[in-house]
PDB file of N, CA and C in Angstrom:
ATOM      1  N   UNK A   1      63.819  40.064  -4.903  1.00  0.00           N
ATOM      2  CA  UNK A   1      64.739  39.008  -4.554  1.00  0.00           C
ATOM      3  C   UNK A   1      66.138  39.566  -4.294  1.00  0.00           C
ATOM      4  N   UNK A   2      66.742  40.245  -5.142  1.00  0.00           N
ATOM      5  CA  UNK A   2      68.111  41.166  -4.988  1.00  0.00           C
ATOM      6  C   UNK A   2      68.016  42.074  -3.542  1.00  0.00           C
ATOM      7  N   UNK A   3      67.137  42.307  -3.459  1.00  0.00           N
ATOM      8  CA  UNK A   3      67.065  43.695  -2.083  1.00  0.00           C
ATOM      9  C   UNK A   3      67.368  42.458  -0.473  1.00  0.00           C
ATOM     10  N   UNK A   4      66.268  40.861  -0.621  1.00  0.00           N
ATOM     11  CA  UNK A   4      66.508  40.080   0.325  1.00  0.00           C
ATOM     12  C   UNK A   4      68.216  39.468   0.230  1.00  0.00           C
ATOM     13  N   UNK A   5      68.642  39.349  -1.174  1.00  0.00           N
ATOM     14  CA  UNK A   5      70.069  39.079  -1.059  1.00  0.00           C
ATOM     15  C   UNK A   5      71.203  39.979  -0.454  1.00  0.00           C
ATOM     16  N   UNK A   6      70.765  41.199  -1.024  1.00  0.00           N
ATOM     17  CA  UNK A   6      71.462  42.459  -0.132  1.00  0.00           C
ATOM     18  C   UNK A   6      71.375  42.683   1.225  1.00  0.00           C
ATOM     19  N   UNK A   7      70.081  42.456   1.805  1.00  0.00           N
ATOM     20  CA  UNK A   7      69.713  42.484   3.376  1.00  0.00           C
ATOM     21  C   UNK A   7      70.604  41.477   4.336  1.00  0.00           C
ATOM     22  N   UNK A   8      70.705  40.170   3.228  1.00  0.00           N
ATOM     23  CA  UNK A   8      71.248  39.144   4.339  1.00  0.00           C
ATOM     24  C   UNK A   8      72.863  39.395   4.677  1.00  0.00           C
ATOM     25  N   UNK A   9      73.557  40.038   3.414  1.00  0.00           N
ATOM     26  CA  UNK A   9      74.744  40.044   2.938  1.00  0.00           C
ATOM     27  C   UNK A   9      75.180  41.305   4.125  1.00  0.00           C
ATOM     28  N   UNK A  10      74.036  42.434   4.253  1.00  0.00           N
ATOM     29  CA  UNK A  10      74.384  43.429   4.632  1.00  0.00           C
ATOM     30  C   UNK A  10      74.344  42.969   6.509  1.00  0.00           C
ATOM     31  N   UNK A  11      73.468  42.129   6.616  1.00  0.00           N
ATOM     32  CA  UNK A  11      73.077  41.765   8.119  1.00  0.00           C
ATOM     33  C   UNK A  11      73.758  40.802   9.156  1.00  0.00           C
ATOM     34  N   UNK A  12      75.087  39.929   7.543  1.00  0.00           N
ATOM     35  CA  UNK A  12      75.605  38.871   7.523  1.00  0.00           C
ATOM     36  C   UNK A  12      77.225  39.616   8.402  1.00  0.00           C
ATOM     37  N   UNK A  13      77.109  40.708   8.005  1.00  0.00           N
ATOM     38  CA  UNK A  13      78.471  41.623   8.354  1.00  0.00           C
ATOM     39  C   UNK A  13      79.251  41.329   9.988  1.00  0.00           C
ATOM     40  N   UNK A  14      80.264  41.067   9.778  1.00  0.00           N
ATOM     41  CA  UNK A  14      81.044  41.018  11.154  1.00  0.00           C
ATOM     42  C   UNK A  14      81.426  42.485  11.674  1.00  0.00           C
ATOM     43  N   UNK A  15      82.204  43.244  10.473  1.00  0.00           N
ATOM     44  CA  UNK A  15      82.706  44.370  11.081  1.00  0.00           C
ATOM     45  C   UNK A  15      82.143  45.904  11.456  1.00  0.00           C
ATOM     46  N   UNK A  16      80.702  45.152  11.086  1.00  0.00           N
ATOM     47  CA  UNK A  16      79.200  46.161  11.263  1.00  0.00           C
ATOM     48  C   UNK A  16      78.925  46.171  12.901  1.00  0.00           C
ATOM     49  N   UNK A  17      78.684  47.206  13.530  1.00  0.00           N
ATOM     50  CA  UNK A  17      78.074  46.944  15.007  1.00  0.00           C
ATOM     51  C   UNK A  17      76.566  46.557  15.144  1.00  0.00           C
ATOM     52  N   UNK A  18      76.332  46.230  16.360  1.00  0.00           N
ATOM     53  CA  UNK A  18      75.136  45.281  16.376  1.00  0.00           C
ATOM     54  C   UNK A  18      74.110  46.665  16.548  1.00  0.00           C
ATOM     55  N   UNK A  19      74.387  47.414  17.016  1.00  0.00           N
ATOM     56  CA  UNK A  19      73.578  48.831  17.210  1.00  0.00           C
ATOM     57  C   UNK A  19      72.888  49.131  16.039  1.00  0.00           C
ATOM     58  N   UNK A  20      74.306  49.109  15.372  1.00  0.00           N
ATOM     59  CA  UNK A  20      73.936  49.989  14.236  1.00  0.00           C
ATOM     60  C   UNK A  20      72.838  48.792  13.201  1.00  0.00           C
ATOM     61  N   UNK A  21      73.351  47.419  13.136  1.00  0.00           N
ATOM     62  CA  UNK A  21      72.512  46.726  12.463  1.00  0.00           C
ATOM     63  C   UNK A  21      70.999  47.272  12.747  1.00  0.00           C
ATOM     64  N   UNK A  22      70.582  46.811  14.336  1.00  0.00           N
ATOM     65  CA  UNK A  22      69.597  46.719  14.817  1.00  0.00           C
ATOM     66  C   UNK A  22      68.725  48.122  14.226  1.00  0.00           C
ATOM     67  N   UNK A  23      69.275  49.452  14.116  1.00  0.00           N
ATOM     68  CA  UNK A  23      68.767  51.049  13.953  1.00  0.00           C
ATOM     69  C   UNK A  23      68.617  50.391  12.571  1.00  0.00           C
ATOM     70  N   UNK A  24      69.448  50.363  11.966  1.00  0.00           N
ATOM     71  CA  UNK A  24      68.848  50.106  10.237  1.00  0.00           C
ATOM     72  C   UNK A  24      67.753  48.852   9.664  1.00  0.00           C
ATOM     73  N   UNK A  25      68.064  48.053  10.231  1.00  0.00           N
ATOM     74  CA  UNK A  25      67.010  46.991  10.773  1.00  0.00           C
ATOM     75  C   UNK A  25      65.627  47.690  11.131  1.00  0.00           C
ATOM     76  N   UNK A  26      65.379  48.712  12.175  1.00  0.00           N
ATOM     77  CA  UNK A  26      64.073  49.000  12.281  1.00  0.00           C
ATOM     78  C   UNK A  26      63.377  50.143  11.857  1.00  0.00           C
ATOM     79  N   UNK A  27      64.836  51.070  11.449  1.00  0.00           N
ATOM     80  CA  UNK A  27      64.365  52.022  10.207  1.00  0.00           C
ATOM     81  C   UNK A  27      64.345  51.992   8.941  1.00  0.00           C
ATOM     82  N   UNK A  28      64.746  51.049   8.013  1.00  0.00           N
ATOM     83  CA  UNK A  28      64.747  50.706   6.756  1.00  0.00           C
ATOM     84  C   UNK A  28      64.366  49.212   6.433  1.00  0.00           C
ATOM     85  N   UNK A  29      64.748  48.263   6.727  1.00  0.00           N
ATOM     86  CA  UNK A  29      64.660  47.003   6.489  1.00  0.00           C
ATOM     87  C   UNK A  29      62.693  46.631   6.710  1.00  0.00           C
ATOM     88  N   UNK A  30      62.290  46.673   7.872  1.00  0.00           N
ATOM     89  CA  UNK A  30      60.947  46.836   8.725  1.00  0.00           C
ATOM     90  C   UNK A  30      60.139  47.296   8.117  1.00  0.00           C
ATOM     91  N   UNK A  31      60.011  48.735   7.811  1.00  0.00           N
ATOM     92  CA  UNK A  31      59.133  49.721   7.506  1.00  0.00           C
ATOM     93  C   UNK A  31      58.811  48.846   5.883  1.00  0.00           C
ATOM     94  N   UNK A  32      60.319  48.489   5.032  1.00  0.00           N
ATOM     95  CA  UNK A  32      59.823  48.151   4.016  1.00  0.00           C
ATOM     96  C   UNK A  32      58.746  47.082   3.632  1.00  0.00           C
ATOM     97  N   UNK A  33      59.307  46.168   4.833  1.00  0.00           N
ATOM     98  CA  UNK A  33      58.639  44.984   4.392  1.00  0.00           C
ATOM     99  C   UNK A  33      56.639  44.957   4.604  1.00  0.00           C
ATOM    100  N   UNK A  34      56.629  45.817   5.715  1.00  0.00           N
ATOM    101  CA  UNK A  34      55.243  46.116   6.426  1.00  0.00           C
ATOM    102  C   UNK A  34      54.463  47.691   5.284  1.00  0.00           C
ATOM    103  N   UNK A  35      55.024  47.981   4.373  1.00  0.00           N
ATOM    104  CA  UNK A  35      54.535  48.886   3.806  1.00  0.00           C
ATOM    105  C   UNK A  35      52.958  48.163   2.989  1.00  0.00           C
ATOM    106  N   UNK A  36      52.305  49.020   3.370  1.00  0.00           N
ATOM    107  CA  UNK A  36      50.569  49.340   3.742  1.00  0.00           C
ATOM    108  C   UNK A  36      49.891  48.298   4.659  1.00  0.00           C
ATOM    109  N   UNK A  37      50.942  48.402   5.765  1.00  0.00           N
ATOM    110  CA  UNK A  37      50.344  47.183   6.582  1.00  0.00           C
ATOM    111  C   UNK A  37      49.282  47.492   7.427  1.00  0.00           C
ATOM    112  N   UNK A  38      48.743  48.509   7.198  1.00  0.00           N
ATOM    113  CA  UNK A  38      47.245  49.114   7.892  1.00  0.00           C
ATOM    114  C   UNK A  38      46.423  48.376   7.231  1.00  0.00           C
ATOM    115  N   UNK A  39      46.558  48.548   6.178  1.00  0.00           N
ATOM    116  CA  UNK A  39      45.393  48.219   5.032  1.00  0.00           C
ATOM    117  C   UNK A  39      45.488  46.635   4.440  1.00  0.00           C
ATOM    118  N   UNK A  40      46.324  45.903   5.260  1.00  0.00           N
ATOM    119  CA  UNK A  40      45.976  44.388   5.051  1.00  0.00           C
ATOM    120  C   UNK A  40      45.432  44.106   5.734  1.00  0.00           C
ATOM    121  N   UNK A  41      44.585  42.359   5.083  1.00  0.00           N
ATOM    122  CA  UNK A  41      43.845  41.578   6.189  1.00  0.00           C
ATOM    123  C   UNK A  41      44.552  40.455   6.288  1.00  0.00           C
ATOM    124  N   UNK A  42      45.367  40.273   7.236  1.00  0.00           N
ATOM    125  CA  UNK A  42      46.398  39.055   7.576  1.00  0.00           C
ATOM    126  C   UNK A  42      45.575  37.894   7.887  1.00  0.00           C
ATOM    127  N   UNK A  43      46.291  36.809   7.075  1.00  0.00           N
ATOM    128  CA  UNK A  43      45.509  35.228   7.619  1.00  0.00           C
ATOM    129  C   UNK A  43      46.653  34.804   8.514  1.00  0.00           C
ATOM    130  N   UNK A  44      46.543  33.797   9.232  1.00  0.00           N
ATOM    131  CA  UNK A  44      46.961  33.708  10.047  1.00  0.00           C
ATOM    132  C   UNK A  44      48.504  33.208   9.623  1.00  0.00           C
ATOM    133  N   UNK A  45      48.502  32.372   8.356  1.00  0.00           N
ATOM    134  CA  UNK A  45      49.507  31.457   7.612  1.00  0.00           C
ATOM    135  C   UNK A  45      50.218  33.309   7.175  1.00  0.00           C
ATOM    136  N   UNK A  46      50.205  34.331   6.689  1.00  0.00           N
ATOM    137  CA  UNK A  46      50.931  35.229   6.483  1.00  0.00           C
ATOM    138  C   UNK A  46      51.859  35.955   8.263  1.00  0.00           C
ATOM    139  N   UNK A  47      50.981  36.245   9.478  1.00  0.00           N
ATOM    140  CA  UNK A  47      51.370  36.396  10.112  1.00  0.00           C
ATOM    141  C   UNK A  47      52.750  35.741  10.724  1.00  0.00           C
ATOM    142  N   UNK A  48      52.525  34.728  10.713  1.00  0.00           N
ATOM    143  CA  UNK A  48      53.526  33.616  10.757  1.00  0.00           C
ATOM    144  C   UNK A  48      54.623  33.944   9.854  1.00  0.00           C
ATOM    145  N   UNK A  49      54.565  33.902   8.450  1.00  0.00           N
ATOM    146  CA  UNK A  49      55.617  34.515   7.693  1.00  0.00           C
ATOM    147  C   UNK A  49      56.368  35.986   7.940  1.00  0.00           C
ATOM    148  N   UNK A  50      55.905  36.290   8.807  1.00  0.00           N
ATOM    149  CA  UNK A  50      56.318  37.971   8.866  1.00  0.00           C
ATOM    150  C   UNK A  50      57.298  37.575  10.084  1.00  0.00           C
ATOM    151  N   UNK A  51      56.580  36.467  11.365  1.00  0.00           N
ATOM    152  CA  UNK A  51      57.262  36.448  12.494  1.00  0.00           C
ATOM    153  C   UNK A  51      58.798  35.798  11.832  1.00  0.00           C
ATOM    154  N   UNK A  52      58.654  34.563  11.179  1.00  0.00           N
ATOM    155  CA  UNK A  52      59.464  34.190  10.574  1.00  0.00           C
ATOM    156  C   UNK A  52      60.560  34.604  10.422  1.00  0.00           C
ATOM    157  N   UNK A  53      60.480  35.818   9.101  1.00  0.00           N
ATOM    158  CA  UNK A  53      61.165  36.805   8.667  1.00  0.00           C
ATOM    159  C   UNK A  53      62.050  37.386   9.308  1.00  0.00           C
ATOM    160  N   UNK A  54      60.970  37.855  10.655  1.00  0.00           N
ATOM    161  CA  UNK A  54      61.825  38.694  11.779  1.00  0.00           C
ATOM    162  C   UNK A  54      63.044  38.163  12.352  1.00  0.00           C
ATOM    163  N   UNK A  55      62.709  36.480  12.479  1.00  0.00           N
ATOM    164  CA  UNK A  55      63.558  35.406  13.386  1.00  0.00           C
ATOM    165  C   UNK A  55      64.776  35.697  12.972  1.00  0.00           C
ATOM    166  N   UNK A  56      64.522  35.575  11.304  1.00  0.00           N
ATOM    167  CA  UNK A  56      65.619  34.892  10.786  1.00  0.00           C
ATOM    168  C   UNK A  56      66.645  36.145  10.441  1.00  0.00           C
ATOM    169  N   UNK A  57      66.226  37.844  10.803  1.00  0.00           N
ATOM    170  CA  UNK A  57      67.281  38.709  10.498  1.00  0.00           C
ATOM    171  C   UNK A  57      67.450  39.170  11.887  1.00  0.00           C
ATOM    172  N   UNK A  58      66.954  38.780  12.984  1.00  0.00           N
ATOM    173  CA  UNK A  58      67.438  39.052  14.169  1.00  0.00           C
ATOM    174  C   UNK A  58      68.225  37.742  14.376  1.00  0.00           C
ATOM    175  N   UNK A  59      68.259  36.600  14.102  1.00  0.00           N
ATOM    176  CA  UNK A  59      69.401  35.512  14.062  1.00  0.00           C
ATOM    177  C   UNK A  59      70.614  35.742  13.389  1.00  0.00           C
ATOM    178  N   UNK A  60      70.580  36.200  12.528  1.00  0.00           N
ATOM    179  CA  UNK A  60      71.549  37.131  11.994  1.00  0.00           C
ATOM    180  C   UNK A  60      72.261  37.989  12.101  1.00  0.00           C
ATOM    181  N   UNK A  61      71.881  39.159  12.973  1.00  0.00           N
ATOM    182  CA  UNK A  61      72.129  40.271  13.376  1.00  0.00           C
ATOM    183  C   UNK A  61      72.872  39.939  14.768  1.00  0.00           C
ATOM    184  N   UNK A  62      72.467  38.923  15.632  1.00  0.00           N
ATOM    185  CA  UNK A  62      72.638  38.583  17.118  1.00  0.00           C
ATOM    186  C   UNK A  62      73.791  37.924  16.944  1.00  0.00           C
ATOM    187  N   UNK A  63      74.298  36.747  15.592  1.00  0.00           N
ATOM    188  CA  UNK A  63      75.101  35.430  15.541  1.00  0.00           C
ATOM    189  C   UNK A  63      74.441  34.639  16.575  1.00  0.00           C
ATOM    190  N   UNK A  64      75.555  33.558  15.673  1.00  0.00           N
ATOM    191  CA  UNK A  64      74.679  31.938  17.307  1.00  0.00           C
ATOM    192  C   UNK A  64      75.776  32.751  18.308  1.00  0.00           C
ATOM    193  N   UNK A  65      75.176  31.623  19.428  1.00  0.00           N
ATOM    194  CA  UNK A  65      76.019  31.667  20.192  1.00  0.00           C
ATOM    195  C   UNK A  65      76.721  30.300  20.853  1.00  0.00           C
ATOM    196  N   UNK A  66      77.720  30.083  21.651  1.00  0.00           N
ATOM    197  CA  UNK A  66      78.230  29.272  22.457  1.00  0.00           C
ATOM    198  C   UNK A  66      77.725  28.600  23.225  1.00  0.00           C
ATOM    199  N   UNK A  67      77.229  27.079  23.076  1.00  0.00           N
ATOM    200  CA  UNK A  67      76.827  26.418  24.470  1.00  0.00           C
ATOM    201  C   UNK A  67      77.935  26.465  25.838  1.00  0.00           C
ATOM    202  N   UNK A  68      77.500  26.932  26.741  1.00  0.00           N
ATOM    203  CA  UNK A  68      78.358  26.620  27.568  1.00  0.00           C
ATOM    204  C   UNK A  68      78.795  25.361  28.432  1.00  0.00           C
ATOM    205  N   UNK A  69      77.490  24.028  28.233  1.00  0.00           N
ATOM    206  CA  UNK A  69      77.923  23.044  28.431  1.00  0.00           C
ATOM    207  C   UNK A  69      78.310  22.397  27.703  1.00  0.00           C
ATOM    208  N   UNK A  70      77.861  22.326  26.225  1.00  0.00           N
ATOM    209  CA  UNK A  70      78.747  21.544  25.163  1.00  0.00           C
ATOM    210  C   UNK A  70      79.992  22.144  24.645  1.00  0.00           C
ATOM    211  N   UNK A  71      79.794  23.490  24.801  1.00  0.00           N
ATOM    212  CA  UNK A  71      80.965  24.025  24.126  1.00  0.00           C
ATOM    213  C   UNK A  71      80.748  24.510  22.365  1.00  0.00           C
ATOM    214  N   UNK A  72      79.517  23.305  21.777  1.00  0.00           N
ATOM    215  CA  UNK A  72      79.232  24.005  20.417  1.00  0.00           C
ATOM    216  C   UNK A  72      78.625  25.197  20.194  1.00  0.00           C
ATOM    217  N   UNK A  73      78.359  25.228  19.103  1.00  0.00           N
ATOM    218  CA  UNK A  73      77.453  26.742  18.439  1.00  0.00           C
ATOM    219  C   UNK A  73      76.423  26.223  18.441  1.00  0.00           C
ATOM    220  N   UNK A  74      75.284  27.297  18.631  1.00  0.00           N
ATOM    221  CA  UNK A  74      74.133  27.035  18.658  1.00  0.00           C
ATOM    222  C   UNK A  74      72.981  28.397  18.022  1.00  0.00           C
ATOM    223  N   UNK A  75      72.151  27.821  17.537  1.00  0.00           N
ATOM    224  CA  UNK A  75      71.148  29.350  17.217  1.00  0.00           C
ATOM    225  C   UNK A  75      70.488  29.863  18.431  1.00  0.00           C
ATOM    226  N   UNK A  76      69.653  31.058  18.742  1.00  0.00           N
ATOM    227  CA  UNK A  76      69.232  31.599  19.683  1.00  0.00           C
ATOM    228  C   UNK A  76      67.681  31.012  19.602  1.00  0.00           C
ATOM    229  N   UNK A  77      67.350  31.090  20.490  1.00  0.00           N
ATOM    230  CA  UNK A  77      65.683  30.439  20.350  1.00  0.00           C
ATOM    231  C   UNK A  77      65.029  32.046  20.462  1.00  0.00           C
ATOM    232  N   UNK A  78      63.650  31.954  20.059  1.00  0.00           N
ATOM    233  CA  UNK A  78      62.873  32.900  20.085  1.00  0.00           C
ATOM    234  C   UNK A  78      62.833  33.687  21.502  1.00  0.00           C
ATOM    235  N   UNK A  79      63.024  33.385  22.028  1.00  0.00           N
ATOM    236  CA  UNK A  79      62.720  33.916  23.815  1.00  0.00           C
ATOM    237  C   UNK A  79      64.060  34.661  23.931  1.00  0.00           C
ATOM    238  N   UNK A  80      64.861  34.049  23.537  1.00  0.00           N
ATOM    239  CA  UNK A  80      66.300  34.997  23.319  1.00  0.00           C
ATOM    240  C   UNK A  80      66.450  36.148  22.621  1.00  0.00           C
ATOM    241  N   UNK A  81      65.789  35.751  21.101  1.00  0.00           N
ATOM    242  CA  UNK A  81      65.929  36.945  20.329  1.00  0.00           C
ATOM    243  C   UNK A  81      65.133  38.181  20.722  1.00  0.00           C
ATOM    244  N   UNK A  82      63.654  37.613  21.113  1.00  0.00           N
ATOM    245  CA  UNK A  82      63.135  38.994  21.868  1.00  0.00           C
ATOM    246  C   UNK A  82      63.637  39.297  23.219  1.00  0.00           C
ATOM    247  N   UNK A  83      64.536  38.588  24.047  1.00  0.00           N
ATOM    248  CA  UNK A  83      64.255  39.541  24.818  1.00  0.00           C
ATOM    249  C   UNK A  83      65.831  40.589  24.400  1.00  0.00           C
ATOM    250  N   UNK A  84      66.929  39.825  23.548  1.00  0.00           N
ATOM    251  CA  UNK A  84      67.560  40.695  23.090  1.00  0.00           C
ATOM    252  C   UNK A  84      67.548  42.109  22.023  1.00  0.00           C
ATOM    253  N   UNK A  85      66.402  41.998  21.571  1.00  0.00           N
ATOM    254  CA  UNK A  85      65.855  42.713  20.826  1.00  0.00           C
ATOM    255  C   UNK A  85      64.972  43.956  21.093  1.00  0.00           C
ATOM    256  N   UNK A  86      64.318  43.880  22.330  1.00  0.00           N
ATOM    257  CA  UNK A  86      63.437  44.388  23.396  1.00  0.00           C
ATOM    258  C   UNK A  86      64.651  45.223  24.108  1.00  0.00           C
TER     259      UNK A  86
END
């Protein structure tokens, strides 16, 4: 629970670059969470939790962004985050 409080805190960062989030993000953060992920048998309700997961520290990492017709903040939808992520 402390390591997910640290992740968000650490991912939550403004004066962090997005580079650098993203490199630590897929060399430390990733690897941990998927450790012996050969050797599981995923149901479908866990897969889902993993995509989840992903959403919600690449939403993080990205910030919302600006509607440009309303003018409010907004979160990124999935199609955004991958293809910013990609």
């Amino acid at each position: 629970m402390l390591a997910v409080i640290r992740c968000r805190i650490f991912v939550s960062q403004f004066a962090i670059q997005k580079k650098l989030k993203i490199k630590i993000y897929r060399t430390i953060i990733l690897p941990v969470v998927l450790y012996g992920y050969e050797t599981w048998s995923l149901p479908m309700r866990e897969k889902r939790r993993l995509s989840v997961f992903e959403n919600s520290v690449l939403r993080r990492i990205f910030e919302p962004k600006r509607d440009e017709v309303t003018g409010e903040w907004r979160k990124l939808h999935n199609e955004e985050l991958n293809d910013m992520y990609c």
